[in-house]
PDB file of N, CA and C in Angstrom:
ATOM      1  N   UNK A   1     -39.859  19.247   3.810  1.00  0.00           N
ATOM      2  CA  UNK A   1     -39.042  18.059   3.898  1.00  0.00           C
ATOM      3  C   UNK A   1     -37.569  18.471   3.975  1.00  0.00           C
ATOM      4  N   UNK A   2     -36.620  17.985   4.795  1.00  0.00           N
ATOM      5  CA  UNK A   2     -35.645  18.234   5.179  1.00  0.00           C
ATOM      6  C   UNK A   2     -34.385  17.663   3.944  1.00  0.00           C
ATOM      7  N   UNK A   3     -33.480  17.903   3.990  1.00  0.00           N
ATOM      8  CA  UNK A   3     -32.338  16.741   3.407  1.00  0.00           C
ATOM      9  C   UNK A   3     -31.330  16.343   4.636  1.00  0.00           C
ATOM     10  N   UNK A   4     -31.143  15.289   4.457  1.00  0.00           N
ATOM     11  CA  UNK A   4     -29.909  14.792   5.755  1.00  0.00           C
ATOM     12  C   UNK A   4     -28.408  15.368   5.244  1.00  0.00           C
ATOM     13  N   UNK A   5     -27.474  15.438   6.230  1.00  0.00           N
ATOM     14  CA  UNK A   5     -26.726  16.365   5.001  1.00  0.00           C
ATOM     15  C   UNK A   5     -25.774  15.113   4.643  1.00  0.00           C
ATOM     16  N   UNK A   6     -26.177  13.405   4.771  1.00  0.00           N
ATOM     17  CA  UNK A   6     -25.335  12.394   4.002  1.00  0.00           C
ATOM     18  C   UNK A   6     -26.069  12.445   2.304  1.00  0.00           C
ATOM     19  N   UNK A   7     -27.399  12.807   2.836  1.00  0.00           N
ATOM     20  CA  UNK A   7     -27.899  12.900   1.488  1.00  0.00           C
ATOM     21  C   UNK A   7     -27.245  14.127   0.536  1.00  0.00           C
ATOM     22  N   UNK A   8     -27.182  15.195   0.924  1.00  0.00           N
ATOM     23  CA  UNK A   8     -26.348  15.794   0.602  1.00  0.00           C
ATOM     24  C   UNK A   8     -25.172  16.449  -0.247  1.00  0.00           C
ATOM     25  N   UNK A   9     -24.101  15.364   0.420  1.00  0.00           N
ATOM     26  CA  UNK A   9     -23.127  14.993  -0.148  1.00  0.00           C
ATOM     27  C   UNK A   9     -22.911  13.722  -0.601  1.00  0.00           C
ATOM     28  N   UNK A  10     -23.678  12.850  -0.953  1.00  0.00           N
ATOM     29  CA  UNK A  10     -24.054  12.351  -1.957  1.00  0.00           C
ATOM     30  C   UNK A  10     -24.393  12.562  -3.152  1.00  0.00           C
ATOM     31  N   UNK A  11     -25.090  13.135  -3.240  1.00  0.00           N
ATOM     32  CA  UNK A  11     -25.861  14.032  -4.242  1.00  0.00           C
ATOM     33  C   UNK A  11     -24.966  14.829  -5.262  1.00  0.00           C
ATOM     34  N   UNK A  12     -24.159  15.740  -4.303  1.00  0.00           N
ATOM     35  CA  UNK A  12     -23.114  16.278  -4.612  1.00  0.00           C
ATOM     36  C   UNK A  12     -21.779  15.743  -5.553  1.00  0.00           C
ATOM     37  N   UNK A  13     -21.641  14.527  -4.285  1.00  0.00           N
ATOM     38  CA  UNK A  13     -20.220  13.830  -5.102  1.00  0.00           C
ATOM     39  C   UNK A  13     -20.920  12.780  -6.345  1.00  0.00           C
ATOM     40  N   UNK A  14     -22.073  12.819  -6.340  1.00  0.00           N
ATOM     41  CA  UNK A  14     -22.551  12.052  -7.687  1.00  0.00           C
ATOM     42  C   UNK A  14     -22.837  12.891  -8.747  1.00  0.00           C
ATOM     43  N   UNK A  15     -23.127  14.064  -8.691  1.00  0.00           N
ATOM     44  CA  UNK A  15     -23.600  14.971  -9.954  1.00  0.00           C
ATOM     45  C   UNK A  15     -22.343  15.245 -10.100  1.00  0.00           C
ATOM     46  N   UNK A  16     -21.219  16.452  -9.149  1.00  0.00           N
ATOM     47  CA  UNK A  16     -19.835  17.030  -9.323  1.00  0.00           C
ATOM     48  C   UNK A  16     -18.565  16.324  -8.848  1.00  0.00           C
ATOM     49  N   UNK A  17     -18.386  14.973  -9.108  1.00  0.00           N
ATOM     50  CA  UNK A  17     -17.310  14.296  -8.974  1.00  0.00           C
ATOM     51  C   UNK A  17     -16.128  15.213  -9.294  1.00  0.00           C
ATOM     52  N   UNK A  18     -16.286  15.359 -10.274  1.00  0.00           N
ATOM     53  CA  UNK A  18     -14.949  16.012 -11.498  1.00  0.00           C
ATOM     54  C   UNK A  18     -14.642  17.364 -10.768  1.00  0.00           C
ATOM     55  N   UNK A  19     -15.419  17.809 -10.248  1.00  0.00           N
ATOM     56  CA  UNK A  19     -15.292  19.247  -9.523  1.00  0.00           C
ATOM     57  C   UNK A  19     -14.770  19.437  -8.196  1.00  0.00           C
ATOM     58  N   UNK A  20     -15.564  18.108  -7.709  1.00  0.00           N
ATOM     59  CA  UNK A  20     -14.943  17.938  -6.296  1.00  0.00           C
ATOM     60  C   UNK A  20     -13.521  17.730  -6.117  1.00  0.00           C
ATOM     61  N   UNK A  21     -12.992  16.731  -6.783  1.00  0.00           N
ATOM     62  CA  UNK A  21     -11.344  16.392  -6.851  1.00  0.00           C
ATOM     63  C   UNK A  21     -10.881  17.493  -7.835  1.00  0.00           C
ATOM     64  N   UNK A  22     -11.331  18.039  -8.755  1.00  0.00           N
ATOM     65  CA  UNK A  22     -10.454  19.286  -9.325  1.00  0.00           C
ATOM     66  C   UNK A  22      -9.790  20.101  -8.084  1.00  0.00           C
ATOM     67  N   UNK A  23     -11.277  20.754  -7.330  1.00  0.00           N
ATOM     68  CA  UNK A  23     -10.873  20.997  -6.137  1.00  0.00           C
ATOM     69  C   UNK A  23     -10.251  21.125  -4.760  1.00  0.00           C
ATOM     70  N   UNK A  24     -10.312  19.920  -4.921  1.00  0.00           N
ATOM     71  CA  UNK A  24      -9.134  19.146  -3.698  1.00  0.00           C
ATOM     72  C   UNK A  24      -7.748  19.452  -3.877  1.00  0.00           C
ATOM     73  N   UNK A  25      -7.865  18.578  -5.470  1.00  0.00           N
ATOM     74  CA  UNK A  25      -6.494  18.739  -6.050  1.00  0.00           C
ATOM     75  C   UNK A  25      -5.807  20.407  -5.835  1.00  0.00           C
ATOM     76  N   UNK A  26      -6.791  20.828  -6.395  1.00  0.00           N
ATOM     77  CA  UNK A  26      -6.134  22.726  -7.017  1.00  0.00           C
ATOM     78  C   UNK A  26      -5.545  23.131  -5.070  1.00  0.00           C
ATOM     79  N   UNK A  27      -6.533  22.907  -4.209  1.00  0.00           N
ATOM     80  CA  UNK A  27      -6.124  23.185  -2.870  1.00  0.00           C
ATOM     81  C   UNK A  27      -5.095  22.727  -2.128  1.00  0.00           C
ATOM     82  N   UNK A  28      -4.848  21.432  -2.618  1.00  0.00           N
ATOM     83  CA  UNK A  28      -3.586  20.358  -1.692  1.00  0.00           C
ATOM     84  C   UNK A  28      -2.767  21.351  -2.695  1.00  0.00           C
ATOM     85  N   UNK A  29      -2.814  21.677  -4.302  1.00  0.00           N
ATOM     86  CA  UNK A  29      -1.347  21.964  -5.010  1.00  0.00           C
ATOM     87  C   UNK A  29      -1.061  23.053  -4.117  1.00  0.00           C
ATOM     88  N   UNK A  30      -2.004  24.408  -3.883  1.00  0.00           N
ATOM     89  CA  UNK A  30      -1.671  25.514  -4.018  1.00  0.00           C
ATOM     90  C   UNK A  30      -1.027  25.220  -1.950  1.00  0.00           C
ATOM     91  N   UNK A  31      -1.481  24.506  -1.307  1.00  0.00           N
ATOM     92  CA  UNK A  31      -1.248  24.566  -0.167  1.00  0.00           C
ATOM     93  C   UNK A  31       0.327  23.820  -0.235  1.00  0.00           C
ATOM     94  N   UNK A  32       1.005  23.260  -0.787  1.00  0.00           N
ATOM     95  CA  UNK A  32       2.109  22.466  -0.810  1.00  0.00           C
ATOM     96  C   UNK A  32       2.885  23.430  -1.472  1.00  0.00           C
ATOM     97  N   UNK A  33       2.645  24.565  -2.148  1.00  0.00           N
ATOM     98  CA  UNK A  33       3.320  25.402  -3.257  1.00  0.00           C
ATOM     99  C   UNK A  33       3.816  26.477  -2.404  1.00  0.00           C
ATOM    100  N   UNK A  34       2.743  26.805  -0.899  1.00  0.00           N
ATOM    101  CA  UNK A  34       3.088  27.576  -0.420  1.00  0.00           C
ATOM    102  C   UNK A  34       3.802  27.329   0.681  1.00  0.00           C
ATOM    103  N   UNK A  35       3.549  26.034   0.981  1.00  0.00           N
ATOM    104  CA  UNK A  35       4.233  25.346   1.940  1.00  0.00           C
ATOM    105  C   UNK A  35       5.622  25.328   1.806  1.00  0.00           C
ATOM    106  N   UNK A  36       6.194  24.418   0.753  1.00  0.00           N
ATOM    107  CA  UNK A  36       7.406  24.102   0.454  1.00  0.00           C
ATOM    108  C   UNK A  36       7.915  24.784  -0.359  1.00  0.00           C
ATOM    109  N   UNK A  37       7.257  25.210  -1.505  1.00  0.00           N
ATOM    110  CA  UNK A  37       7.804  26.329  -2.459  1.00  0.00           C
ATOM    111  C   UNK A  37       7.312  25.446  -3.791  1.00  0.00           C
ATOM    112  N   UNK A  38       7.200  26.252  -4.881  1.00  0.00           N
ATOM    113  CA  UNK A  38       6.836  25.665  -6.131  1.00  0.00           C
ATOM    114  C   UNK A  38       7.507  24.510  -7.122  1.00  0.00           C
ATOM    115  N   UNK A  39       8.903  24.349  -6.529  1.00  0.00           N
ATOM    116  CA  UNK A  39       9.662  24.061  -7.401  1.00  0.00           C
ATOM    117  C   UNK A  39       9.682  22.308  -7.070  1.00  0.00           C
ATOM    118  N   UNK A  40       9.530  22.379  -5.502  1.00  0.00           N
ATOM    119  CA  UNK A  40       9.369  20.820  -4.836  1.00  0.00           C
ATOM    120  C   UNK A  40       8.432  20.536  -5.102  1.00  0.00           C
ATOM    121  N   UNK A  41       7.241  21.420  -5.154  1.00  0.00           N
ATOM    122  CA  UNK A  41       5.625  21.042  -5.539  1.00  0.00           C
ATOM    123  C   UNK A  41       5.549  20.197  -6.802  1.00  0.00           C
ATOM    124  N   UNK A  42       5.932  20.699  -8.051  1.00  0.00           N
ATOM    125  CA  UNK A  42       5.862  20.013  -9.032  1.00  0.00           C
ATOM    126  C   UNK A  42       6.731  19.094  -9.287  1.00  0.00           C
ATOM    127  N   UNK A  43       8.112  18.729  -8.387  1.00  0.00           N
ATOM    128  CA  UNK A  43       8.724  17.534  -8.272  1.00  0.00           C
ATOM    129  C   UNK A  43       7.898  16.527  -7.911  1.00  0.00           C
ATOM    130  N   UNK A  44       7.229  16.976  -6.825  1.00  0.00           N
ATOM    131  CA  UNK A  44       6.454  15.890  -6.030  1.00  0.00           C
ATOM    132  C   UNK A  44       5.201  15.092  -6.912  1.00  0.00           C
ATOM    133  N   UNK A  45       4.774  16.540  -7.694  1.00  0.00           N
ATOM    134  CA  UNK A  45       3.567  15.962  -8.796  1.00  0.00           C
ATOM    135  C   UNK A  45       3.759  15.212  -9.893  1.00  0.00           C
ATOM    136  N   UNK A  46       5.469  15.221 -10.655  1.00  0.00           N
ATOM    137  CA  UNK A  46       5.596  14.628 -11.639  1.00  0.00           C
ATOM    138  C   UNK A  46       6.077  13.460 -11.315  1.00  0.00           C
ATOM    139  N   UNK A  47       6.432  13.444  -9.543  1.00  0.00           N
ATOM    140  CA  UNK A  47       6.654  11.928  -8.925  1.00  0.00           C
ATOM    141  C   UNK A  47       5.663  11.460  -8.603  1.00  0.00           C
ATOM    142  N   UNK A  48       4.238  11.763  -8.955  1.00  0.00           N
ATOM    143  CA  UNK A  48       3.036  10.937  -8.472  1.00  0.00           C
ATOM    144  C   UNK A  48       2.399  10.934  -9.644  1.00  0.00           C
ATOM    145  N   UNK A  49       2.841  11.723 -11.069  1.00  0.00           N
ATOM    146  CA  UNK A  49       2.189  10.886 -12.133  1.00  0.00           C
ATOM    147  C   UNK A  49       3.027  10.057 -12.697  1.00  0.00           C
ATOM    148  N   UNK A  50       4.294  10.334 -12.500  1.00  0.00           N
ATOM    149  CA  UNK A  50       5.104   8.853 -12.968  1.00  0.00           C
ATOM    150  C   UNK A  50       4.849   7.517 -12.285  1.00  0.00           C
ATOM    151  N   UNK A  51       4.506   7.917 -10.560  1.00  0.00           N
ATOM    152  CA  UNK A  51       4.095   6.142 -10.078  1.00  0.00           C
ATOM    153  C   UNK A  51       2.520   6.142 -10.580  1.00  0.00           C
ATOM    154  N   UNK A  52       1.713   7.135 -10.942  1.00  0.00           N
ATOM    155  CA  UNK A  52       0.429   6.390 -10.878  1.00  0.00           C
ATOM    156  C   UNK A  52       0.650   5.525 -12.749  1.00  0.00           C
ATOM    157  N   UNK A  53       1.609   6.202 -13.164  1.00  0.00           N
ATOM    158  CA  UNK A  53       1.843   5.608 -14.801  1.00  0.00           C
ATOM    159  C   UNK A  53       1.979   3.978 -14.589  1.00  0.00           C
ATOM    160  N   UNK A  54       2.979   4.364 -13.841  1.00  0.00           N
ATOM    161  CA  UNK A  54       3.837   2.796 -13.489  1.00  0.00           C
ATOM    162  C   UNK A  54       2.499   1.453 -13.055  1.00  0.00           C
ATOM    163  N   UNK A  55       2.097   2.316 -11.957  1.00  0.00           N
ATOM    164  CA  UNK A  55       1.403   1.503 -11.219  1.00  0.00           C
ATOM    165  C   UNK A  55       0.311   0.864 -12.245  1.00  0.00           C
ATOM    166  N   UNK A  56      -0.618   2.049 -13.288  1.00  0.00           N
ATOM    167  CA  UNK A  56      -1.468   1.707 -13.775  1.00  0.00           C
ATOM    168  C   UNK A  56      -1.129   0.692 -15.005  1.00  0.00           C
ATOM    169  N   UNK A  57      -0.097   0.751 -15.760  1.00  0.00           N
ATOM    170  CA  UNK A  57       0.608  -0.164 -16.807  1.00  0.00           C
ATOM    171  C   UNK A  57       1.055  -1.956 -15.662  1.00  0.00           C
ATOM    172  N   UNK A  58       1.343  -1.780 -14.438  1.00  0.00           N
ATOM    173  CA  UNK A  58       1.344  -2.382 -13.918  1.00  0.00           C
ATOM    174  C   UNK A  58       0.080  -3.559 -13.460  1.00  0.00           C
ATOM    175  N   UNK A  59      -0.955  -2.656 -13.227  1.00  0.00           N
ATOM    176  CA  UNK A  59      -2.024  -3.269 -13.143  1.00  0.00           C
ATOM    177  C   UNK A  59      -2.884  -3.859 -14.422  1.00  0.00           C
ATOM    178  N   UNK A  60      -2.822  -3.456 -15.309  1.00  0.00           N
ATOM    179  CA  UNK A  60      -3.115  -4.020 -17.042  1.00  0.00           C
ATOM    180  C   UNK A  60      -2.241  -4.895 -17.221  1.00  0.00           C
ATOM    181  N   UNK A  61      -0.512  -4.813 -17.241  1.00  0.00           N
ATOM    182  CA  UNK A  61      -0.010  -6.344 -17.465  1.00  0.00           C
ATOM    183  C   UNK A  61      -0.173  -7.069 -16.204  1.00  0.00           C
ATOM    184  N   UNK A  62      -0.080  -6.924 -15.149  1.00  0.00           N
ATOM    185  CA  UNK A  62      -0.272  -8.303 -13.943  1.00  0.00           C
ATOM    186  C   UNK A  62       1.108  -7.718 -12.952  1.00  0.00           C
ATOM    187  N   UNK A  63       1.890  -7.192 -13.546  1.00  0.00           N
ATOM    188  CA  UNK A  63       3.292  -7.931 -13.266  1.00  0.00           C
ATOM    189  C   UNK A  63       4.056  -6.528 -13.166  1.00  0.00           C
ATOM    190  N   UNK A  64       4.200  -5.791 -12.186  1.00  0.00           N
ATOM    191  CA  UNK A  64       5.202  -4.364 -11.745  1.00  0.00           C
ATOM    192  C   UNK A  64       6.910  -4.668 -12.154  1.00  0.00           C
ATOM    193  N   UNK A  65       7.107  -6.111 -12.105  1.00  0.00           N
ATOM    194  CA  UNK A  65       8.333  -6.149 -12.431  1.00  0.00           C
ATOM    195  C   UNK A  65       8.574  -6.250 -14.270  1.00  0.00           C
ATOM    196  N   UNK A  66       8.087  -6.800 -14.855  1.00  0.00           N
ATOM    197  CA  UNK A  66       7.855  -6.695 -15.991  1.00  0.00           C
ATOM    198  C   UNK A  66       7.913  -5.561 -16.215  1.00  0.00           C
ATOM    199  N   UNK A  67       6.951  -4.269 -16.254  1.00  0.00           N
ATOM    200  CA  UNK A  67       6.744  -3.375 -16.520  1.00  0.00           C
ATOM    201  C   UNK A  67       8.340  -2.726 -16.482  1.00  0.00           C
ATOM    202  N   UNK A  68       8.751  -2.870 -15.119  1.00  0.00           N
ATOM    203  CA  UNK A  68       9.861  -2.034 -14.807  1.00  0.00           C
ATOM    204  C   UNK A  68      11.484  -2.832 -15.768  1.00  0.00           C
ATOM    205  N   UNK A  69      11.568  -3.841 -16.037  1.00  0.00           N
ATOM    206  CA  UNK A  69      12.131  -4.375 -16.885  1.00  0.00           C
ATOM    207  C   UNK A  69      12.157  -3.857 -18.561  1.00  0.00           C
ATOM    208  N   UNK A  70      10.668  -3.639 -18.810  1.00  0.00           N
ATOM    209  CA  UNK A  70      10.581  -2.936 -20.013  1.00  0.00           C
ATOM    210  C   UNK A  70      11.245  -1.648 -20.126  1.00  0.00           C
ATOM    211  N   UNK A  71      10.732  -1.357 -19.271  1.00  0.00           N
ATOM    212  CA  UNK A  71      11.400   0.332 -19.399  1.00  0.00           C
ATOM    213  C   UNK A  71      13.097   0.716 -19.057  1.00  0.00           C
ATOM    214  N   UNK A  72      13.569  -0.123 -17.836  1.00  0.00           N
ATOM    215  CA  UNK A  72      14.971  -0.464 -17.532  1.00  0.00           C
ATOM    216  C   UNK A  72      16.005  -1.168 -18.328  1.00  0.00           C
ATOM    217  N   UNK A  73      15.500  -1.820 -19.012  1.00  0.00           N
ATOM    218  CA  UNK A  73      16.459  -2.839 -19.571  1.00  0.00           C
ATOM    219  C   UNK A  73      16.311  -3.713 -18.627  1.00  0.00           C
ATOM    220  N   UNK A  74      17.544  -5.257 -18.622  1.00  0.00           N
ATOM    221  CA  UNK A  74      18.044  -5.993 -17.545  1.00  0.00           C
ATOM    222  C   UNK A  74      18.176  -5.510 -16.407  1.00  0.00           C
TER     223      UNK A  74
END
C-alpha cells in the first residue's frame, strides 16, 4: 500500500507541528542573518514580537487603539 505524499505531510505536520515551524523559523533566522547581517536580524525579530504582543493583547481586548493608549499615554 502506497502513501500519497498529501497524506504524508499531513501526518507529519500533525504529529511534528512544533518541529516543523522550529524549523522554518531557525532557517528564515539563519538565512536573514546571513543575508543582512545579525544585528538587523534581531531588530527585525524583536519588531515582530513586539507587533505579535500588540496585536495579540489587541485581539483579547477588542480594541488596538485602546491597547495602544494604555501603553502610550494620551
Amino acid at each position: 500500500m502506497e502513501m500519497k505524499w498529501d497524506d504524508v505531510v499531513a501526518t507529519i505536520w500533525k504529529e511534528h507541528r512544533g518541529k516543523v515551524i522550529g524549523i522554518g523559523l531557525g532557517l528564515l533566522f539563519g538565512l536573514f542573518a546571513v543575508v543582512i547581517g545579525l544585528l538587523k536580524t534581531l531588530f527585525i525579530a524583536v519588531c515582530v514580537g513586539v507587533g505579535y504582543v500588540l496585536g495579540k493583547r489587541a485581539d483579547e481586548q477588542g480594541d488596538l487603539k485602546k491597547v495602544l493608549e494604555r501603553l502610550f499615554g494620551d
